[in-house]
Protein backbone atom coordinates (compact mmCIF):
# COMPACT_ATOMS: atom_id res chain seq x y z
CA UNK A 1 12.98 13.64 -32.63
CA UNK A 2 12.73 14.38 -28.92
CA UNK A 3 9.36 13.67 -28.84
CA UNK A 4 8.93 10.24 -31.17
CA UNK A 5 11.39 8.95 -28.40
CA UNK A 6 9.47 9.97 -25.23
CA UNK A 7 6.31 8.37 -27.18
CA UNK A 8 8.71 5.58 -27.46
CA UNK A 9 9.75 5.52 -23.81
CA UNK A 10 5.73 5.92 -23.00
CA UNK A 11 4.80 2.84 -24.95
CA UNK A 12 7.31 0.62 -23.91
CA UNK A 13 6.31 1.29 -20.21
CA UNK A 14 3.07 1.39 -21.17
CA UNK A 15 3.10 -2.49 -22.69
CA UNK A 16 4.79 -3.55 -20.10
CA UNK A 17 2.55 -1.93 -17.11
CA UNK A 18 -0.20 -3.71 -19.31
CA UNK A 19 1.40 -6.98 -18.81
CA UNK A 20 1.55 -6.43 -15.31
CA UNK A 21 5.15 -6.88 -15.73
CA UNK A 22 6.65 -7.66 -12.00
CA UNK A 23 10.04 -7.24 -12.95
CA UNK A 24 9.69 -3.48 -12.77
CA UNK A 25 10.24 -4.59 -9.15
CA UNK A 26 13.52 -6.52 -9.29
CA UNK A 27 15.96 -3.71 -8.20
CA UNK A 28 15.17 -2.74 -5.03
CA UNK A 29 14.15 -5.35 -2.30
CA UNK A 30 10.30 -4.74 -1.50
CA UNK A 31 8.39 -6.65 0.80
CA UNK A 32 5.54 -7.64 -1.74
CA UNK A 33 4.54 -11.14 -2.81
CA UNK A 34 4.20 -11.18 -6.54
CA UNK A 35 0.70 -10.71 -6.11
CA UNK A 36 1.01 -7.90 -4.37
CA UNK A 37 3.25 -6.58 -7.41
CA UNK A 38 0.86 -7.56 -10.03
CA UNK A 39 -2.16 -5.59 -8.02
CA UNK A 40 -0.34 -2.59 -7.51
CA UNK A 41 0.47 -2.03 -10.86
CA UNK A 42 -3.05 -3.09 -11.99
CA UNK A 43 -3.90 0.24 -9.96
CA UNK A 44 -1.16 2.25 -11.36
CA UNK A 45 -2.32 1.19 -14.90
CA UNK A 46 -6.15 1.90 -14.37
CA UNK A 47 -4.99 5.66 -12.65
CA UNK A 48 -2.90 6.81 -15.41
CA UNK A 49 -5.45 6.00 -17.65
CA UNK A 50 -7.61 8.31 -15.49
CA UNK A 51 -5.59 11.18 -15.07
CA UNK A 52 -2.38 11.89 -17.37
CA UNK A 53 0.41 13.53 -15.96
CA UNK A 54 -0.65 11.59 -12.58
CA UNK A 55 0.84 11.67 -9.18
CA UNK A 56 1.74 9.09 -6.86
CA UNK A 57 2.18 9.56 -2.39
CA UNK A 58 3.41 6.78 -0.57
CA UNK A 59 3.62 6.43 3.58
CA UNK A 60 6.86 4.46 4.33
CA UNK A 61 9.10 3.82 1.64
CA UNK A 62 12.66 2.01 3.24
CA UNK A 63 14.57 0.94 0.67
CA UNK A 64 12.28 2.50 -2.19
CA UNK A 65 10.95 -0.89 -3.49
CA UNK A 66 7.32 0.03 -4.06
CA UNK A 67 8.39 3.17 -5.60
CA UNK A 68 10.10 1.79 -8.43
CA UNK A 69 7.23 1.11 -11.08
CA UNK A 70 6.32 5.22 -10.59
CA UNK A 71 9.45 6.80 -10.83
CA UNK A 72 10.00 4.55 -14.47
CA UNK A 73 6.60 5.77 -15.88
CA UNK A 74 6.75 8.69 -17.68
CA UNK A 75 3.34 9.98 -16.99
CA UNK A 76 4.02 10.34 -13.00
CA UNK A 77 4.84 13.99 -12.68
CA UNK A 78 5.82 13.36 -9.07
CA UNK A 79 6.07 10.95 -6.26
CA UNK A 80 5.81 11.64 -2.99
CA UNK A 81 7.94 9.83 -0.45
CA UNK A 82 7.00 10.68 3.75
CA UNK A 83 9.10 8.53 6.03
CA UNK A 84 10.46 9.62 9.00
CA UNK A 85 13.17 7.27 8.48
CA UNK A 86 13.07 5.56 12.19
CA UNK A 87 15.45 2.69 12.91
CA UNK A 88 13.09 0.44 14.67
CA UNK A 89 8.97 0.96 15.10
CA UNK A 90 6.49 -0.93 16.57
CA UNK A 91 3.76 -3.36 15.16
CA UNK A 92 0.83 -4.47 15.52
CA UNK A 93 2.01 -7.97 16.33
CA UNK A 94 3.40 -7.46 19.29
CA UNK A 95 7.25 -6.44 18.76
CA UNK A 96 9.34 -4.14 17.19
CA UNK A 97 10.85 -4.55 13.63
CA UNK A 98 14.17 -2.76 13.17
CA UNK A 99 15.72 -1.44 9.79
CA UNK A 100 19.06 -0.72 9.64
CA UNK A 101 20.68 1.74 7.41
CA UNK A 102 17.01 3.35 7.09
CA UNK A 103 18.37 6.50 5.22
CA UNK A 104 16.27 8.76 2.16
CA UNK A 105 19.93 9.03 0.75
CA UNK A 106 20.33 5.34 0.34
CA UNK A 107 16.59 5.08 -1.01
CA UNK A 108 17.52 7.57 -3.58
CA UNK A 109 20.48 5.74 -4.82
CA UNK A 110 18.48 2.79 -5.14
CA UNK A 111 16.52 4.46 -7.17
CA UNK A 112 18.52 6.25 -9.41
CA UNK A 113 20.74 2.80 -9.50
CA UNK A 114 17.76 1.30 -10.99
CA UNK A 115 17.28 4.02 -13.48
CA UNK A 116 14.52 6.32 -12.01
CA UNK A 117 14.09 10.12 -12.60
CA UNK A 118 14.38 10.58 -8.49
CA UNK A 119 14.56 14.45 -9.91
CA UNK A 120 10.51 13.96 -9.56
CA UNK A 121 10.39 12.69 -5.88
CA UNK A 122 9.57 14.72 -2.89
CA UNK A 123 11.02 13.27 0.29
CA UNK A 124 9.55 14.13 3.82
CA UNK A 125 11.80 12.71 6.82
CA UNK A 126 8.28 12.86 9.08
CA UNK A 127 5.15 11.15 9.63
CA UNK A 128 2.18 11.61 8.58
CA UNK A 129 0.70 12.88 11.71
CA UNK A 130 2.83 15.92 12.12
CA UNK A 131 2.71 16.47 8.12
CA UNK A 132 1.19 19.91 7.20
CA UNK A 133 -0.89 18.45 4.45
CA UNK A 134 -0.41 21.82 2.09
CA UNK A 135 2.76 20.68 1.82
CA UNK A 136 1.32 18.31 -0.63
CA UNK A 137 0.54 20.08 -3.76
CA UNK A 138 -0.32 19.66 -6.64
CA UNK A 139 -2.87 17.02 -5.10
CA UNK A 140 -1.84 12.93 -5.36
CA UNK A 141 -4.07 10.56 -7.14
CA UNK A 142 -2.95 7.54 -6.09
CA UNK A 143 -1.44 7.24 -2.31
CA UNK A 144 -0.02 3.69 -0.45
CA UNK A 145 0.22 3.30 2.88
CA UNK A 146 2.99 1.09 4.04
CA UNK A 147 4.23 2.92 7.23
CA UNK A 148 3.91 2.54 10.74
CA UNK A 149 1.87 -1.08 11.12
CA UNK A 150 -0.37 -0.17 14.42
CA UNK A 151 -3.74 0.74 14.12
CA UNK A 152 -3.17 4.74 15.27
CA UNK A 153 -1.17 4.68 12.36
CA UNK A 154 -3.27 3.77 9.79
CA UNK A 155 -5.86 5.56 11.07
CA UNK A 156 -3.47 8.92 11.10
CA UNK A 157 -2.32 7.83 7.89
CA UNK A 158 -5.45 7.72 6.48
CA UNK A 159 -6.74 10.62 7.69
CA UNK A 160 -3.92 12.27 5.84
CA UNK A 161 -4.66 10.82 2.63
CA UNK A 162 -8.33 11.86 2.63
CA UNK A 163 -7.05 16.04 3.57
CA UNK A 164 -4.35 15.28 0.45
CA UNK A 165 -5.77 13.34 -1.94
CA UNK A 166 -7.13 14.21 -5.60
CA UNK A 167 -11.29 14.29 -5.59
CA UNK A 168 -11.73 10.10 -6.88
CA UNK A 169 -9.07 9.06 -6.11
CA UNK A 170 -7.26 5.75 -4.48
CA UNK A 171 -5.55 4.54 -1.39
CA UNK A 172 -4.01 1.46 -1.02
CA UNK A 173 -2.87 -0.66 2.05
CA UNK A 174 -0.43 -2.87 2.43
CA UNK A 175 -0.06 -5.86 4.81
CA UNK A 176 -3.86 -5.93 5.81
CA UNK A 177 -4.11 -9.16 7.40
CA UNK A 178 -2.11 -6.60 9.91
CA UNK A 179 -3.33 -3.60 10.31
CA UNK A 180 -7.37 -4.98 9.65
CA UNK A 181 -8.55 -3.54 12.95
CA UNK A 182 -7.17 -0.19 11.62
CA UNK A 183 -8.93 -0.74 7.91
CA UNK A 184 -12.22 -1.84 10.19
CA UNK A 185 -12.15 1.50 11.50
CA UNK A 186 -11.44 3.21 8.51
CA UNK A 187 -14.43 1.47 6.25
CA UNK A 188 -16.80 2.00 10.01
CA UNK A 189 -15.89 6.03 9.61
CA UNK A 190 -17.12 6.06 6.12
CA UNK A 191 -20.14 4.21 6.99
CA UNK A 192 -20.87 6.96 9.59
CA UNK A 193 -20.00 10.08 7.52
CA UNK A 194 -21.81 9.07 4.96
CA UNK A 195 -19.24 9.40 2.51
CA UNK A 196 -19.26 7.90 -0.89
CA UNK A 197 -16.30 5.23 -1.35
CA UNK A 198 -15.55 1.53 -2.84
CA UNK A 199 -13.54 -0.76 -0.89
CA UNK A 200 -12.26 -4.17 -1.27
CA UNK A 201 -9.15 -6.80 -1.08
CA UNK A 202 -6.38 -7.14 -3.69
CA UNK A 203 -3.93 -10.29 -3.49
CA UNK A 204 -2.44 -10.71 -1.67
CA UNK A 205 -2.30 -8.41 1.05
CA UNK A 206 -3.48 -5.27 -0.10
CA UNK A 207 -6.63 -3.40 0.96
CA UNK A 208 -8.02 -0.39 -1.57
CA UNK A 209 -10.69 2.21 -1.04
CA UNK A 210 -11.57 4.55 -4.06
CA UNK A 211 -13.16 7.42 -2.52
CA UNK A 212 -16.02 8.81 -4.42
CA UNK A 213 -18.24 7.40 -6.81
CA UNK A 214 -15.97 6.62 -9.28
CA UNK A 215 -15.23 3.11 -11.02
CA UNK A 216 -11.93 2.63 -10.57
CA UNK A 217 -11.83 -0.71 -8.71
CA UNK A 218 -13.94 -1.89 -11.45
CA UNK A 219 -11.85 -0.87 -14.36
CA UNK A 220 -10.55 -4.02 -16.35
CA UNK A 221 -7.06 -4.43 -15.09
CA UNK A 222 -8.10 -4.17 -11.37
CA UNK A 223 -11.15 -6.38 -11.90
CA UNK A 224 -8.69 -9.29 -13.49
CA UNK A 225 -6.59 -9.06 -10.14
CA UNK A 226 -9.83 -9.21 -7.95
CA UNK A 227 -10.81 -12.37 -9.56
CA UNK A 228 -7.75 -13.97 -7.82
CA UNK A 229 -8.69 -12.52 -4.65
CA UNK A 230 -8.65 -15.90 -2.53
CA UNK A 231 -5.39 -16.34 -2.37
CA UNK A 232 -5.09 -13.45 -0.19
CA UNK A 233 -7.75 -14.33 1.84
CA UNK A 234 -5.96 -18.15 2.30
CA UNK A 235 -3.17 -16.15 3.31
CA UNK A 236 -4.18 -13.82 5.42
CA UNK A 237 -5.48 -17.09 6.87
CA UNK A 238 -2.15 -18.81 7.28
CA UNK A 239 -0.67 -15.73 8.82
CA UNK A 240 -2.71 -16.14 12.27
CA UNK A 241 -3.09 -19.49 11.94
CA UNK A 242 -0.08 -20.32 14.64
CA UNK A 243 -2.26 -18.69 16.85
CA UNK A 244 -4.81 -21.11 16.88
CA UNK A 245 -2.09 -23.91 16.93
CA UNK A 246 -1.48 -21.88 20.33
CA UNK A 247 -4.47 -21.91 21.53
CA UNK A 248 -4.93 -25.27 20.78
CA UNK A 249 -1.66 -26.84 23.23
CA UNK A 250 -2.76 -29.13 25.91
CA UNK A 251 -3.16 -26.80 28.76
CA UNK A 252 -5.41 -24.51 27.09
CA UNK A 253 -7.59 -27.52 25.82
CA UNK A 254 -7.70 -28.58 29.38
CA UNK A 255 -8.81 -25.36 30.93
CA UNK A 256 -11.40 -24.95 27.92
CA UNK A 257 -12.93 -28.45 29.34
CA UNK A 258 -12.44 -27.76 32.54
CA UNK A 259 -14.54 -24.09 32.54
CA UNK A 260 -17.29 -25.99 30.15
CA UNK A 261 -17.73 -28.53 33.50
CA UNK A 262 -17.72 -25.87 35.71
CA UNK A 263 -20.21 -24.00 33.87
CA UNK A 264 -22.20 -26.89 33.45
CA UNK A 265 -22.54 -27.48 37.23
């Protein structure tokens, strides 16, 4: 009997993961646009179809929002969670962002509030930089990076993902139109090593590289989310676009004519 109802348990999550059912979202808060929901758990769905018990790492998890959909699915055998819990960090745009009340107890409460095994998570109150990385076993095969956004922290991030991660498999970004000098890096670094990887842009502000030569990022559910990949490009577009509006004010406009005349002469 035990078993017919953790088949049960599986299918129901597993119909509704096929759906790309957001609402697995709606407990926690979670800084994700809906089509950042739908694309992460297109790549949850095409992962535990790869690998079965499957595990799940995460860099920066607040309030626990983007671990939701992983701690409900009864194929993730464990979720790692490494935060170092600050109350304010810096960012690539210029300031500092602050989060109050940034505790692992109060994630964990969150969690188990909306009805998570938390029993299966592995917290880590440090960053990924001073991280020994065989802390992490048995190996992730699916890791998101929402930490620290400055470029030394992606990159450091990163780098911990690739000493951690399962052989194939996938690491996603959040908030790229951010941290895209980092990901330029990143992508460069392959290039140069030579390494075997797939990379591209998931709606709306999510960044994936499969590493390997595996077909992930092709797989059905992934490849339907791709299709609507525009709309985070628009975005991304609309999120630097009061810089131009900036850099188009009077003065500026003025100087720009004035250096054209000079250079003119």
């Amino acid at each position: 009997m035990a078993d017919d109802s953790a088949a049960t348990t599986d299918d129901a999550f597993a119909a509704r993961l096929n759906r790309l059912d957001t609402t697995m979202f709606d407990a926690i808060p979670a800084e994700l646009t809906p089509w950042d929901r739908r694309s992460l758990l297109a790549c949850q769905q095409v992962v535990r179809r790869r690998w079965s018990p499957y595990r799940y790492l995460e860099i920066g998890s607040h309030l626990g929002g983007s671990l939701q959909p992983h701690v409900l699915d009864p194929r993730c055998a464990m979720a790692h969670s490494i935060d170092p819990r600050p109350a304010r960090q810096p960012d690539a745009r210029g300031h500092r962002f602050g989060y109050p009340g940034n505790s692992t107890d109060r994630m964990l409460a969150n969690l188990a509030a909306a009805g998570g095994q938390t029993d299966r998570i592995r917290c880590y109150e440090e960053t990924s930089a001073s991280l020994d990385p065989s802390t992490i076993a048995p190996k992730p095969h699916l890791c998101f990076v929402d930490g620290e956004h400055t470029d030394a922290a992606v990159l450091a991030d990163f780098a911990f993902c690739q000493r951690v991660i399962a052989p194939g498999g996938l690491v996603v970004f959040h908030d790229a139109h951010i941290i895209y000098n980092g990901l330029d890096a990143i992508v460069a670094s392959l290039d140069r090593a030579g390494a075997a990887y797939s990379a591209c842009h998931l709606p709306d502000t999510l960044f994936a590289i499969e590493l390997g030569g595996g077909t992930l990022l092709e797989e059905t559910a992934v490849a339907q989310v791709r299709r609507e990949s525009y709309r985070g490009y628009l975005l991304s577009l609309r999120a630097t676009d009061h810089y131009r509006r900036f850099a188009n004010r009077w003065l500026f406009r003025a100087f720009r004519k004035a250096k054209a005349r000079f250079s003119r002469g």
